[in-house]
PDB file of N, CA and C in Angstrom:
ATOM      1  N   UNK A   1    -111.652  44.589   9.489  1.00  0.00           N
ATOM      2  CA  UNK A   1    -110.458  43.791   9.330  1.00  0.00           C
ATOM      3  C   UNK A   1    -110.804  42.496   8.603  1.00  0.00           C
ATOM      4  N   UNK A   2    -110.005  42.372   7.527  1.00  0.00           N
ATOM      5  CA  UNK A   2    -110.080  41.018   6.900  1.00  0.00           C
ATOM      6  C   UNK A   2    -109.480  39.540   7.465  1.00  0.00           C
ATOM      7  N   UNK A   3    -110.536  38.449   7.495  1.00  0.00           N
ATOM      8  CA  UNK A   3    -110.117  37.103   8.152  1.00  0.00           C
ATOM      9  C   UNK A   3    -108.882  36.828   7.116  1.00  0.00           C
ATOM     10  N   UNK A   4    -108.432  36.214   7.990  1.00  0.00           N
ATOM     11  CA  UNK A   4    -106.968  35.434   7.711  1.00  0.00           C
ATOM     12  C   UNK A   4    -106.567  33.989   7.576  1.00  0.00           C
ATOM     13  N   UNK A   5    -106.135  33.651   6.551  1.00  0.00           N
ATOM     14  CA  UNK A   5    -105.974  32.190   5.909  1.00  0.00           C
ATOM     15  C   UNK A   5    -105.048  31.553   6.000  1.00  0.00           C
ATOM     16  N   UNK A   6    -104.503  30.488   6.250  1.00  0.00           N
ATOM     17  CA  UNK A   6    -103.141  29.755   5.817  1.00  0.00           C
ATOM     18  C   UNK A   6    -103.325  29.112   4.754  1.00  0.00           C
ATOM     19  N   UNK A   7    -102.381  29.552   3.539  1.00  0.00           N
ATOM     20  CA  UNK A   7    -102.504  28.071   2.497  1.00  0.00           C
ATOM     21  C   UNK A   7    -101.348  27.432   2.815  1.00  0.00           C
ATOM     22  N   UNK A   8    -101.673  26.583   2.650  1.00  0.00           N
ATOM     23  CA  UNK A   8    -100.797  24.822   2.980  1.00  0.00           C
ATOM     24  C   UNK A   8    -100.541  23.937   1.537  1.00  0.00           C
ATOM     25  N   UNK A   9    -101.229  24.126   0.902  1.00  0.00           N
ATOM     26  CA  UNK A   9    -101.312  23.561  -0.398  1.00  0.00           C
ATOM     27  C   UNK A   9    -101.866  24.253  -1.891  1.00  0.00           C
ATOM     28  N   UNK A  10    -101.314  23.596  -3.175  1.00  0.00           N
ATOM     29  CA  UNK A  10    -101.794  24.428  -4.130  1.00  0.00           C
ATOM     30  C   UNK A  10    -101.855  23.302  -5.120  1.00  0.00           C
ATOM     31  N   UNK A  11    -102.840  23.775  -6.541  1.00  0.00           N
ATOM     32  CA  UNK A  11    -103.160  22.262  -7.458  1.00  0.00           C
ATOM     33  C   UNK A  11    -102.118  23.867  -8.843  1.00  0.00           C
ATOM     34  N   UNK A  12    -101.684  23.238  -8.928  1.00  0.00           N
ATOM     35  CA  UNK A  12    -100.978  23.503 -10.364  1.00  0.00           C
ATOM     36  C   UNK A  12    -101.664  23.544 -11.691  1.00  0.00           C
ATOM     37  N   UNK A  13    -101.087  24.561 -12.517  1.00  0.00           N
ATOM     38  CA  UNK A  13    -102.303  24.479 -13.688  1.00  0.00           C
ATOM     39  C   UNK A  13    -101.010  24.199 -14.856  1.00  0.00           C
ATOM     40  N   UNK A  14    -101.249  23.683 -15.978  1.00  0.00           N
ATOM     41  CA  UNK A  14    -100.174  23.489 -17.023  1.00  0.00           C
ATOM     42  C   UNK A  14     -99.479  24.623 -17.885  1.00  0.00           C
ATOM     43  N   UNK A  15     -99.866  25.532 -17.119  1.00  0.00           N
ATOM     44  CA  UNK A  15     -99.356  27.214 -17.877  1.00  0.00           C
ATOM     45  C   UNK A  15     -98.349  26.940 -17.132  1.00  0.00           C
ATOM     46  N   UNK A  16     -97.289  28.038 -18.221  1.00  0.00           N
ATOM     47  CA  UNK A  16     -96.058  27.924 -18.201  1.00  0.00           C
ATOM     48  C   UNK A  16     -96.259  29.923 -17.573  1.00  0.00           C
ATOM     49  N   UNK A  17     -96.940  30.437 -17.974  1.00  0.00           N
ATOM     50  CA  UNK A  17     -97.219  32.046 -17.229  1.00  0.00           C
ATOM     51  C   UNK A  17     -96.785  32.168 -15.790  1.00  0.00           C
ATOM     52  N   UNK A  18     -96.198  33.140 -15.559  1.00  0.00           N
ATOM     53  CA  UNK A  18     -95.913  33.126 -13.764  1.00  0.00           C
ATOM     54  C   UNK A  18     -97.433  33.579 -13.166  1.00  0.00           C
ATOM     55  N   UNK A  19     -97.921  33.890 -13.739  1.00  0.00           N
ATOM     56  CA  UNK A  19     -99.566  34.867 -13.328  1.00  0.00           C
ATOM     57  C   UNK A  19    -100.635  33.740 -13.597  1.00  0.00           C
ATOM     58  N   UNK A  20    -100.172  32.463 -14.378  1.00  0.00           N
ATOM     59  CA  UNK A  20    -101.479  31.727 -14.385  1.00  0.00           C
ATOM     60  C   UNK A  20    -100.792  30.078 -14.011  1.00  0.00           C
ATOM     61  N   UNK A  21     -99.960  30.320 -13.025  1.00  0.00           N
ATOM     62  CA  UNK A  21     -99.188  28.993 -12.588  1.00  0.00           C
ATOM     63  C   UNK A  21    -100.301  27.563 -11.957  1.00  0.00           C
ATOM     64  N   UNK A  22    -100.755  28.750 -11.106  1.00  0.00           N
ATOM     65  CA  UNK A  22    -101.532  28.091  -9.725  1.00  0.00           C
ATOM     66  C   UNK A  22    -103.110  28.156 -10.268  1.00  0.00           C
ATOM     67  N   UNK A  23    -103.854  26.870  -9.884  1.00  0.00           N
ATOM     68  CA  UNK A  23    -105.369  27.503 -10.249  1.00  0.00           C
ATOM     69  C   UNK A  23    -106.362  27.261  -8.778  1.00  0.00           C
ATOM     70  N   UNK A  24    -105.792  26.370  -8.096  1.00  0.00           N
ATOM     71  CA  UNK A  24    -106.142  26.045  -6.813  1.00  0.00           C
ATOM     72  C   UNK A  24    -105.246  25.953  -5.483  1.00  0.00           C
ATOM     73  N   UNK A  25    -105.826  26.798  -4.265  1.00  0.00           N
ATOM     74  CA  UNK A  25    -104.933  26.594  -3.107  1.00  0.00           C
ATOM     75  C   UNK A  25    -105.925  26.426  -2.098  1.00  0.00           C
ATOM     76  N   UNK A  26    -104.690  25.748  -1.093  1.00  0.00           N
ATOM     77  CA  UNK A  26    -105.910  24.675  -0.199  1.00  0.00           C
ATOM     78  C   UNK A  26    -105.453  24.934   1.223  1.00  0.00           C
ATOM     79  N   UNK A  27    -106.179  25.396   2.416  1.00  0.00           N
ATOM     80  CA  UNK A  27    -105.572  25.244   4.047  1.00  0.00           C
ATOM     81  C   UNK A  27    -106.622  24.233   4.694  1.00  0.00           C
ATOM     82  N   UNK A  28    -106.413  24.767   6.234  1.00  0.00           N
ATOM     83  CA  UNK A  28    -107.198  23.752   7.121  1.00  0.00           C
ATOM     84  C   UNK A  28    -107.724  24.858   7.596  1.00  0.00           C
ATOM     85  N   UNK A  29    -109.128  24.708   8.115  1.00  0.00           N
ATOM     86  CA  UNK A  29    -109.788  25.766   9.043  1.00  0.00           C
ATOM     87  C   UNK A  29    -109.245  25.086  10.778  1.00  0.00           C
ATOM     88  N   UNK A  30    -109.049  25.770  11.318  1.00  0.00           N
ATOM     89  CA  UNK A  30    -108.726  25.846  13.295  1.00  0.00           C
ATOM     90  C   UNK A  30    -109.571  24.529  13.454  1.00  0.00           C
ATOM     91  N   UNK A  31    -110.864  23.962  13.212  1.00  0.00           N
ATOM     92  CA  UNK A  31    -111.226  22.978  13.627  1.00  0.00           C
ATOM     93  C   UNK A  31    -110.894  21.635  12.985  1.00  0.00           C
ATOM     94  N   UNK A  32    -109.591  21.750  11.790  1.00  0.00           N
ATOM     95  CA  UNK A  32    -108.926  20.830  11.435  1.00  0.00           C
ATOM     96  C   UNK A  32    -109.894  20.498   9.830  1.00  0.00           C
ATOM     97  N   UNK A  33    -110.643  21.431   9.285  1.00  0.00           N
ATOM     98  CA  UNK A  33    -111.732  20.596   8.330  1.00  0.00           C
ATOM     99  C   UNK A  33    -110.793  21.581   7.429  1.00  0.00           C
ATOM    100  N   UNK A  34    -110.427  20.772   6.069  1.00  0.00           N
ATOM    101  CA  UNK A  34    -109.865  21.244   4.904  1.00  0.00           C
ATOM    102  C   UNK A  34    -110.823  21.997   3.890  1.00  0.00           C
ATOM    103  N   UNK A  35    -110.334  23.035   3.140  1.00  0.00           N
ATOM    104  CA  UNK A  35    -110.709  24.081   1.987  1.00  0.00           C
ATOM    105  C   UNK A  35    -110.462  24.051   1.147  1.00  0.00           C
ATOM    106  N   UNK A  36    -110.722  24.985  -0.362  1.00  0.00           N
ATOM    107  CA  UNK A  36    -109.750  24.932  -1.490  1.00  0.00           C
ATOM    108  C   UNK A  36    -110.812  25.839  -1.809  1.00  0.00           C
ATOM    109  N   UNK A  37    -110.060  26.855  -2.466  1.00  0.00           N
ATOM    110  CA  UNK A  37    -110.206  28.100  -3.266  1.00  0.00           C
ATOM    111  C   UNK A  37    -109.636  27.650  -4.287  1.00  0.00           C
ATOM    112  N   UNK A  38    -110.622  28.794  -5.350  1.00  0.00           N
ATOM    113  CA  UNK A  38    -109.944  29.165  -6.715  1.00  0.00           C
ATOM    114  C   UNK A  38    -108.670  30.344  -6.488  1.00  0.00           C
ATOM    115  N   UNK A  39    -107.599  30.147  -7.565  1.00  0.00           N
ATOM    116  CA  UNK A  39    -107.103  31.195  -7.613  1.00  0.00           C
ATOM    117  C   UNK A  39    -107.536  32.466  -7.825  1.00  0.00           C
ATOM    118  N   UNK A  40    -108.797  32.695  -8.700  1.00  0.00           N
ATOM    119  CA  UNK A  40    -109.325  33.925  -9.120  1.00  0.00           C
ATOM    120  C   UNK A  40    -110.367  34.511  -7.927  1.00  0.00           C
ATOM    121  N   UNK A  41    -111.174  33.693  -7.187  1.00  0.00           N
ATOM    122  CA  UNK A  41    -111.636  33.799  -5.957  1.00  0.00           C
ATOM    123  C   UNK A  41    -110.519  34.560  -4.592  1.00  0.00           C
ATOM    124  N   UNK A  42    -109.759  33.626  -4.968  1.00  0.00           N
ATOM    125  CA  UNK A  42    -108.352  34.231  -3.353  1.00  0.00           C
ATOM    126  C   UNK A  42    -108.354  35.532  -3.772  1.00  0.00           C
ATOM    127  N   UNK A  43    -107.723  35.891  -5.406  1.00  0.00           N
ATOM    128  CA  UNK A  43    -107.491  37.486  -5.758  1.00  0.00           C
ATOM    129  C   UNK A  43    -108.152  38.195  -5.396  1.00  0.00           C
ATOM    130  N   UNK A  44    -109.627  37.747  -5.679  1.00  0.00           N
ATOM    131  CA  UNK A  44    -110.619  38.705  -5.877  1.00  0.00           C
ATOM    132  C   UNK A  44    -111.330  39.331  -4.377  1.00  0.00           C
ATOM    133  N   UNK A  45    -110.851  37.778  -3.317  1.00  0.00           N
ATOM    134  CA  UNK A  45    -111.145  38.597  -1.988  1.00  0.00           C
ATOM    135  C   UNK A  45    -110.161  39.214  -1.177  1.00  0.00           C
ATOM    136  N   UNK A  46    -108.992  39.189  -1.715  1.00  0.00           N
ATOM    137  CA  UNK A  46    -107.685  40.018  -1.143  1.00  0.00           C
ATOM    138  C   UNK A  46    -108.257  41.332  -1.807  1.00  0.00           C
ATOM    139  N   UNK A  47    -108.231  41.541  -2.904  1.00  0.00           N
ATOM    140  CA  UNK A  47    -108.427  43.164  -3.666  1.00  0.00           C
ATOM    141  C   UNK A  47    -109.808  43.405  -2.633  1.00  0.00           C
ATOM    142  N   UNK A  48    -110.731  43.076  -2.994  1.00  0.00           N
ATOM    143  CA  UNK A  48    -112.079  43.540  -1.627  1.00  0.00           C
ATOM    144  C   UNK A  48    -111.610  43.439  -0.523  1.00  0.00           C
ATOM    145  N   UNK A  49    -110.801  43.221  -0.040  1.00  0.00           N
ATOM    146  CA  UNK A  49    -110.335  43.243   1.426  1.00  0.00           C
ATOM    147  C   UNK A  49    -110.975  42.013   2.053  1.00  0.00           C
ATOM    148  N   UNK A  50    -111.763  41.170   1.763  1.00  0.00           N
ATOM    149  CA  UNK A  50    -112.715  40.548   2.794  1.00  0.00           C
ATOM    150  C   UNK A  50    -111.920  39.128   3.354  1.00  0.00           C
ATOM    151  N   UNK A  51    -110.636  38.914   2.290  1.00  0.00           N
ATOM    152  CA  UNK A  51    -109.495  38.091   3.141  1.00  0.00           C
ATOM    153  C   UNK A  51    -108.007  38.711   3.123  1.00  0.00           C
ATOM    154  N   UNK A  52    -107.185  37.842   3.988  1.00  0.00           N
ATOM    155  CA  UNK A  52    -105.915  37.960   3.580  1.00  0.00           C
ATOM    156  C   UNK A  52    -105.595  36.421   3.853  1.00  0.00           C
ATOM    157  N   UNK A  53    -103.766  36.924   3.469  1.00  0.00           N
ATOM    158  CA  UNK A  53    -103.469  34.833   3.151  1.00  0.00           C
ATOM    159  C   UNK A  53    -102.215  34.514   3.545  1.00  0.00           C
ATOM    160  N   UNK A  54    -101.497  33.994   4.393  1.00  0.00           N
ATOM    161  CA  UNK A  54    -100.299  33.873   4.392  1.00  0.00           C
ATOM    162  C   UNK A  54     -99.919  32.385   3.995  1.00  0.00           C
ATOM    163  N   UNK A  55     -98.564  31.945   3.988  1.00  0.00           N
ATOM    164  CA  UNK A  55     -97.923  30.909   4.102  1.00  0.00           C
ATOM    165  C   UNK A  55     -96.708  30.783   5.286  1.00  0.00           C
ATOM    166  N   UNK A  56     -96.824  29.705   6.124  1.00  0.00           N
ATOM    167  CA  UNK A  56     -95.283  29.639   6.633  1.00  0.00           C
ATOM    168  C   UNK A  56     -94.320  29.052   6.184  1.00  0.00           C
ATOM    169  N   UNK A  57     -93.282  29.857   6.444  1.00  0.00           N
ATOM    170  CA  UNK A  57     -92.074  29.136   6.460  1.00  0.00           C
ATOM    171  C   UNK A  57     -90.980  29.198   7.592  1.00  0.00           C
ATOM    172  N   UNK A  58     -89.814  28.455   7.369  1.00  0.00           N
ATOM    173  CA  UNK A  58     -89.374  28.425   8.894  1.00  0.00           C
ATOM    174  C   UNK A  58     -89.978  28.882  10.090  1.00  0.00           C
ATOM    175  N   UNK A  59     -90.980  28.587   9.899  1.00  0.00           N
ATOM    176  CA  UNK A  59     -91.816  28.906  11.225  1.00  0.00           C
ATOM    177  C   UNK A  59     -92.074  30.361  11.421  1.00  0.00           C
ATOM    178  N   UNK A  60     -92.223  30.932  10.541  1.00  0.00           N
ATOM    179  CA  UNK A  60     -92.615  32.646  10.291  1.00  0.00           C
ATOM    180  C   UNK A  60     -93.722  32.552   9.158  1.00  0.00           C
ATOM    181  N   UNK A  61     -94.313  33.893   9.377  1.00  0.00           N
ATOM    182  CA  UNK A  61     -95.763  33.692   8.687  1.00  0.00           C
ATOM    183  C   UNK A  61     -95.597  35.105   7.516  1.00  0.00           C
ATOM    184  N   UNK A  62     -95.319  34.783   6.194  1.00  0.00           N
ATOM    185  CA  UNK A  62     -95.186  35.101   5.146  1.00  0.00           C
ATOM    186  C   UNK A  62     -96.482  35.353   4.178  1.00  0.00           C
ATOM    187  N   UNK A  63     -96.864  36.887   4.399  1.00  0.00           N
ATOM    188  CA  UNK A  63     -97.953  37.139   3.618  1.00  0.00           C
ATOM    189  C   UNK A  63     -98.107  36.742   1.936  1.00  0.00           C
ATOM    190  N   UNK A  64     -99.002  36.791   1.879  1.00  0.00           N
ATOM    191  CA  UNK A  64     -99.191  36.420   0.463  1.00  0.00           C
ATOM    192  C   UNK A  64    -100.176  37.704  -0.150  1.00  0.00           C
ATOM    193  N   UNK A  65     -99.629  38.017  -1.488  1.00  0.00           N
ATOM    194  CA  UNK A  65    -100.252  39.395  -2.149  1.00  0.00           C
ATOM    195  C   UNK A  65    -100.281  39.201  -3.390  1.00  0.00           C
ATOM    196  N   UNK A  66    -101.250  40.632  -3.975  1.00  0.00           N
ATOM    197  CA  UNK A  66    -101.691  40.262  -5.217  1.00  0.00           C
ATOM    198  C   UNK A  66    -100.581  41.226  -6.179  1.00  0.00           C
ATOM    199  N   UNK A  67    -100.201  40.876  -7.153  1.00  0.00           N
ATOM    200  CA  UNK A  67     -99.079  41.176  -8.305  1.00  0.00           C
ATOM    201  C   UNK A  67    -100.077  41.306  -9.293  1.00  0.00           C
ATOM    202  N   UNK A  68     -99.398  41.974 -10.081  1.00  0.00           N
ATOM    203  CA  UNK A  68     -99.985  42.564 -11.590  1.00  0.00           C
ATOM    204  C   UNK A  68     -98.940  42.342 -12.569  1.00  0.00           C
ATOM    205  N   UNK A  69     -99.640  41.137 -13.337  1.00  0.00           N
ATOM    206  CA  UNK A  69     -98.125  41.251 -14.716  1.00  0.00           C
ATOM    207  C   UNK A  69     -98.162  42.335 -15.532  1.00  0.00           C
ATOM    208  N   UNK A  70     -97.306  42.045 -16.646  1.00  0.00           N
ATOM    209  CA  UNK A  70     -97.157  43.343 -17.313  1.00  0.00           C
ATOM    210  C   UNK A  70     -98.233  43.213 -18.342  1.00  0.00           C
ATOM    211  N   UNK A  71     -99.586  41.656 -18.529  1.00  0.00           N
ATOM    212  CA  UNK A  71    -100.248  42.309 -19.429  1.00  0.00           C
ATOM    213  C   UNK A  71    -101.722  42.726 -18.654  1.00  0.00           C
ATOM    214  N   UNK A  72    -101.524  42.762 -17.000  1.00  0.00           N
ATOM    215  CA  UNK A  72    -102.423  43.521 -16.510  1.00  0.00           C
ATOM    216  C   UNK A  72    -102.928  42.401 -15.846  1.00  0.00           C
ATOM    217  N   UNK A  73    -102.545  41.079 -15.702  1.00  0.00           N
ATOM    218  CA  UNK A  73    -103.218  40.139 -14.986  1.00  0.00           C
ATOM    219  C   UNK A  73    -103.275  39.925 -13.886  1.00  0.00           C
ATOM    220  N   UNK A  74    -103.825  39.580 -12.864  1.00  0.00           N
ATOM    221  CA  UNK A  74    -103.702  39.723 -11.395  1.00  0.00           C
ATOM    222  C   UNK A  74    -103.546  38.313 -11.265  1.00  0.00           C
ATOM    223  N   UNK A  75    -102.192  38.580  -9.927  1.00  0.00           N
ATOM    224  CA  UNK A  75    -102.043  36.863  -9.297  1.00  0.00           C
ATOM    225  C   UNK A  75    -101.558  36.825  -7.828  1.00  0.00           C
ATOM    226  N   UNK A  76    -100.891  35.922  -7.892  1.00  0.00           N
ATOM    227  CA  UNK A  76    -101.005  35.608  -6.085  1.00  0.00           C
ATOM    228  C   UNK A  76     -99.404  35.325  -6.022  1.00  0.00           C
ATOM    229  N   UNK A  77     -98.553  36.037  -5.135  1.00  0.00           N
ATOM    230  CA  UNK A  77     -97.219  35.450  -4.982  1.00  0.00           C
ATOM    231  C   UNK A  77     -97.336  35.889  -3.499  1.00  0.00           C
ATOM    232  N   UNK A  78     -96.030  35.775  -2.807  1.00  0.00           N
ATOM    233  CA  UNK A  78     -96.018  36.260  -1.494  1.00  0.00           C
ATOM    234  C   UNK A  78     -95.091  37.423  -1.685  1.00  0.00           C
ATOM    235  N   UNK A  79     -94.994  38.171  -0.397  1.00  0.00           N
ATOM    236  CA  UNK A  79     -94.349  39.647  -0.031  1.00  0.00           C
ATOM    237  C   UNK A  79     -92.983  38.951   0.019  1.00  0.00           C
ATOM    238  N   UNK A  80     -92.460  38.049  -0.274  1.00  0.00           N
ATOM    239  CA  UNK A  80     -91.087  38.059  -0.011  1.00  0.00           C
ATOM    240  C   UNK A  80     -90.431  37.430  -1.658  1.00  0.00           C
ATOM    241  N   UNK A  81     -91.323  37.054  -2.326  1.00  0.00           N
ATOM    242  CA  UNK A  81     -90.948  36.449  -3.386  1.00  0.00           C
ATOM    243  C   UNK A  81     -89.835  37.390  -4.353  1.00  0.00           C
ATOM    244  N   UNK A  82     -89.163  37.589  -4.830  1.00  0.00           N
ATOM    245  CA  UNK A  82     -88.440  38.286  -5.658  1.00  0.00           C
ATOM    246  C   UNK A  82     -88.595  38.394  -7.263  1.00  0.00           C
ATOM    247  N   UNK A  83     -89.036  39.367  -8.173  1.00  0.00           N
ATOM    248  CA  UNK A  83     -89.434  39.262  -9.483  1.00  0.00           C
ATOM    249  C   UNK A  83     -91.180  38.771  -9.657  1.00  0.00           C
ATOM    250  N   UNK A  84     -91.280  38.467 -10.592  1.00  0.00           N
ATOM    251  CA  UNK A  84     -92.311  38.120 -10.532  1.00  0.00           C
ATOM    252  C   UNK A  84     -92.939  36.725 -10.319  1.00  0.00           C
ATOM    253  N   UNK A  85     -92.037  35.595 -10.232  1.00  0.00           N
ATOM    254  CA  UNK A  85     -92.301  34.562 -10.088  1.00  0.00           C
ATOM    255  C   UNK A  85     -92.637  34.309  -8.856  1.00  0.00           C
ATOM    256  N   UNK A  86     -94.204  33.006  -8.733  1.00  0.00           N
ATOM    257  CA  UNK A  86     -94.625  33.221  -7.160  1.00  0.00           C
ATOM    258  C   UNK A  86     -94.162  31.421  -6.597  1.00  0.00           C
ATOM    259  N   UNK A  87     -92.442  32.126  -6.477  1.00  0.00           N
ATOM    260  CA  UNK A  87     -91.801  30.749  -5.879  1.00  0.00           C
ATOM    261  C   UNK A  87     -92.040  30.058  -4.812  1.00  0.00           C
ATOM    262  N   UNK A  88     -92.422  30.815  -3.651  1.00  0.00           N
ATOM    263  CA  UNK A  88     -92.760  30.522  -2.031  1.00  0.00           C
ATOM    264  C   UNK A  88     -94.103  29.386  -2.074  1.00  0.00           C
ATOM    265  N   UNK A  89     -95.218  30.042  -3.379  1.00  0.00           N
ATOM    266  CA  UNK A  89     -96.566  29.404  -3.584  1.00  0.00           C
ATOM    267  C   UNK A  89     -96.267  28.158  -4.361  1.00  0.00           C
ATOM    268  N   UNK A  90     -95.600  28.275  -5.233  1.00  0.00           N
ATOM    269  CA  UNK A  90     -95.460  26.739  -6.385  1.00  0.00           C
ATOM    270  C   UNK A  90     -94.131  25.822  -5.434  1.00  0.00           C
ATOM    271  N   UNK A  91     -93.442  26.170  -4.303  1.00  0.00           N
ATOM    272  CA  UNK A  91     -93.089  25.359  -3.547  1.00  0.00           C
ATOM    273  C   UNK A  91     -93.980  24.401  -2.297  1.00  0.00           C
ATOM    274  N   UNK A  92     -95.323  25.116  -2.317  1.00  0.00           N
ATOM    275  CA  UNK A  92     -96.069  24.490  -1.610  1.00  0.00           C
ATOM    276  C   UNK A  92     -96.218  22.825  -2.112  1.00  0.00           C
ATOM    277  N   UNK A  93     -96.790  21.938  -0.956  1.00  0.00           N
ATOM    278  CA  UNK A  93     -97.723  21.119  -1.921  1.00  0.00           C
ATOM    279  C   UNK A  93     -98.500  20.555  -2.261  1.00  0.00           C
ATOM    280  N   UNK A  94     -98.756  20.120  -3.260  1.00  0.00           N
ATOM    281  CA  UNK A  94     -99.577  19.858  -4.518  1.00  0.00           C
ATOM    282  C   UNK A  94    -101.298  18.950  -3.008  1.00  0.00           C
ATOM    283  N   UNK A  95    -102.487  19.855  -3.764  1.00  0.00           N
ATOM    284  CA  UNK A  95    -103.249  19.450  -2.705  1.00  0.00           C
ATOM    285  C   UNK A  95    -103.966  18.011  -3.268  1.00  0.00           C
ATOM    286  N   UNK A  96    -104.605  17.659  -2.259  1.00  0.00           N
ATOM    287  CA  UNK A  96    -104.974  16.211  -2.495  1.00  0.00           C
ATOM    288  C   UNK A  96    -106.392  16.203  -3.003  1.00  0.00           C
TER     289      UNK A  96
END
Protein backbone atom coordinates (compact mmCIF):
# COMPACT_ATOMS: atom_id res chain seq x y z
CA UNK A 1 0.00 0.00 0.00
CA UNK A 2 1.14 3.39 -0.97
CA UNK A 3 1.79 6.29 1.87
CA UNK A 4 -0.52 9.03 1.66
CA UNK A 5 -0.02 12.83 1.34
CA UNK A 6 -1.95 15.99 1.84
CA UNK A 7 -1.04 18.86 -0.45
CA UNK A 8 -1.92 22.10 1.11
CA UNK A 9 -0.05 24.21 -1.20
CA UNK A 10 1.35 24.63 -4.77
CA UNK A 11 4.21 27.18 -6.49
CA UNK A 12 2.82 27.96 -9.98
CA UNK A 13 4.83 27.83 -13.09
CA UNK A 14 4.20 30.66 -15.96
CA UNK A 15 2.77 28.07 -18.51
CA UNK A 16 -0.32 28.79 -19.71
CA UNK A 17 -0.63 24.47 -20.48
CA UNK A 18 -3.20 22.78 -18.15
CA UNK A 19 -0.46 19.79 -17.88
CA UNK A 20 2.43 22.16 -17.07
CA UNK A 21 0.48 24.70 -14.69
CA UNK A 22 1.94 23.59 -11.36
CA UNK A 23 5.76 22.87 -10.87
CA UNK A 24 5.75 22.61 -7.06
CA UNK A 25 3.33 21.25 -4.27
CA UNK A 26 3.80 21.49 -0.69
CA UNK A 27 2.00 19.61 2.72
CA UNK A 28 2.89 19.19 6.37
CA UNK A 29 4.12 15.82 7.63
CA UNK A 30 1.79 14.61 11.14
CA UNK A 31 4.70 16.04 13.15
CA UNK A 32 3.85 19.51 11.77
CA UNK A 33 7.46 19.80 9.65
CA UNK A 34 6.67 21.16 6.02
CA UNK A 35 7.64 19.46 2.35
CA UNK A 36 7.64 20.33 -1.25
CA UNK A 37 7.81 18.08 -4.13
CA UNK A 38 8.39 18.50 -7.68
CA UNK A 39 5.56 18.12 -9.88
CA UNK A 40 7.36 15.51 -12.02
CA UNK A 41 8.50 13.63 -8.77
CA UNK A 42 4.56 13.53 -7.27
CA UNK A 43 3.70 11.92 -10.98
CA UNK A 44 6.28 9.76 -11.06
CA UNK A 45 5.55 8.27 -7.50
CA UNK A 46 1.76 8.02 -8.02
CA UNK A 47 2.43 5.95 -11.49
CA UNK A 48 5.02 3.55 -9.22
CA UNK A 49 2.53 3.35 -6.72
CA UNK A 50 4.97 4.30 -3.89
CA UNK A 51 2.55 7.47 -3.07
CA UNK A 52 -0.82 8.74 -3.27
CA UNK A 53 -2.11 12.47 -2.70
CA UNK A 54 -5.15 14.01 -1.75
CA UNK A 55 -6.46 17.53 -1.12
CA UNK A 56 -9.35 18.68 1.19
CA UNK A 57 -12.09 20.35 0.69
CA UNK A 58 -15.14 21.08 2.65
CA UNK A 59 -13.78 18.94 4.93
CA UNK A 60 -13.72 15.77 2.59
CA UNK A 61 -10.61 14.29 1.28
CA UNK A 62 -10.37 14.57 -2.56
CA UNK A 63 -7.89 12.35 -4.31
CA UNK A 64 -5.57 13.64 -6.53
CA UNK A 65 -4.54 11.64 -9.96
CA UNK A 66 -2.48 11.47 -12.78
CA UNK A 67 -4.12 12.75 -16.36
CA UNK A 68 -2.61 12.41 -19.70
CA UNK A 69 -2.98 15.34 -22.19
CA UNK A 70 -3.57 14.83 -25.58
CA UNK A 71 0.18 15.34 -26.42
CA UNK A 72 0.93 12.46 -24.01
CA UNK A 73 2.04 14.52 -21.02
CA UNK A 74 1.45 13.41 -17.60
CA UNK A 75 0.01 15.72 -14.79
CA UNK A 76 -1.63 16.03 -11.60
CA UNK A 77 -5.40 17.16 -11.24
CA UNK A 78 -7.81 15.65 -8.75
CA UNK A 79 -10.67 12.83 -9.27
CA UNK A 80 -13.24 15.38 -9.13
CA UNK A 81 -11.88 18.03 -11.41
CA UNK A 82 -13.92 18.19 -14.67
CA UNK A 83 -12.06 18.36 -18.28
CA UNK A 84 -8.80 18.66 -18.18
CA UNK A 85 -8.04 21.56 -16.21
CA UNK A 86 -6.50 20.80 -12.62
CA UNK A 87 -8.84 23.50 -10.91
CA UNK A 88 -9.13 21.96 -7.26
CA UNK A 89 -4.88 22.08 -7.44
CA UNK A 90 -4.31 25.78 -8.92
CA UNK A 91 -7.02 26.82 -6.24
CA UNK A 92 -4.69 25.77 -3.62
CA UNK A 93 -2.21 28.17 -2.10
CA UNK A 94 0.63 29.50 -3.48
CA UNK A 95 3.51 27.86 -1.05
CA UNK A 96 5.85 29.93 0.88
Amino acid sequence: MSARYHFHSIQRSDRLNHDRRIRILGGTNRDGSRWKISHETAVAGIVEGRWSFFITQDEREIDVVVAVSRYGNKYLKTAEDAGAHPDRLLALPECR
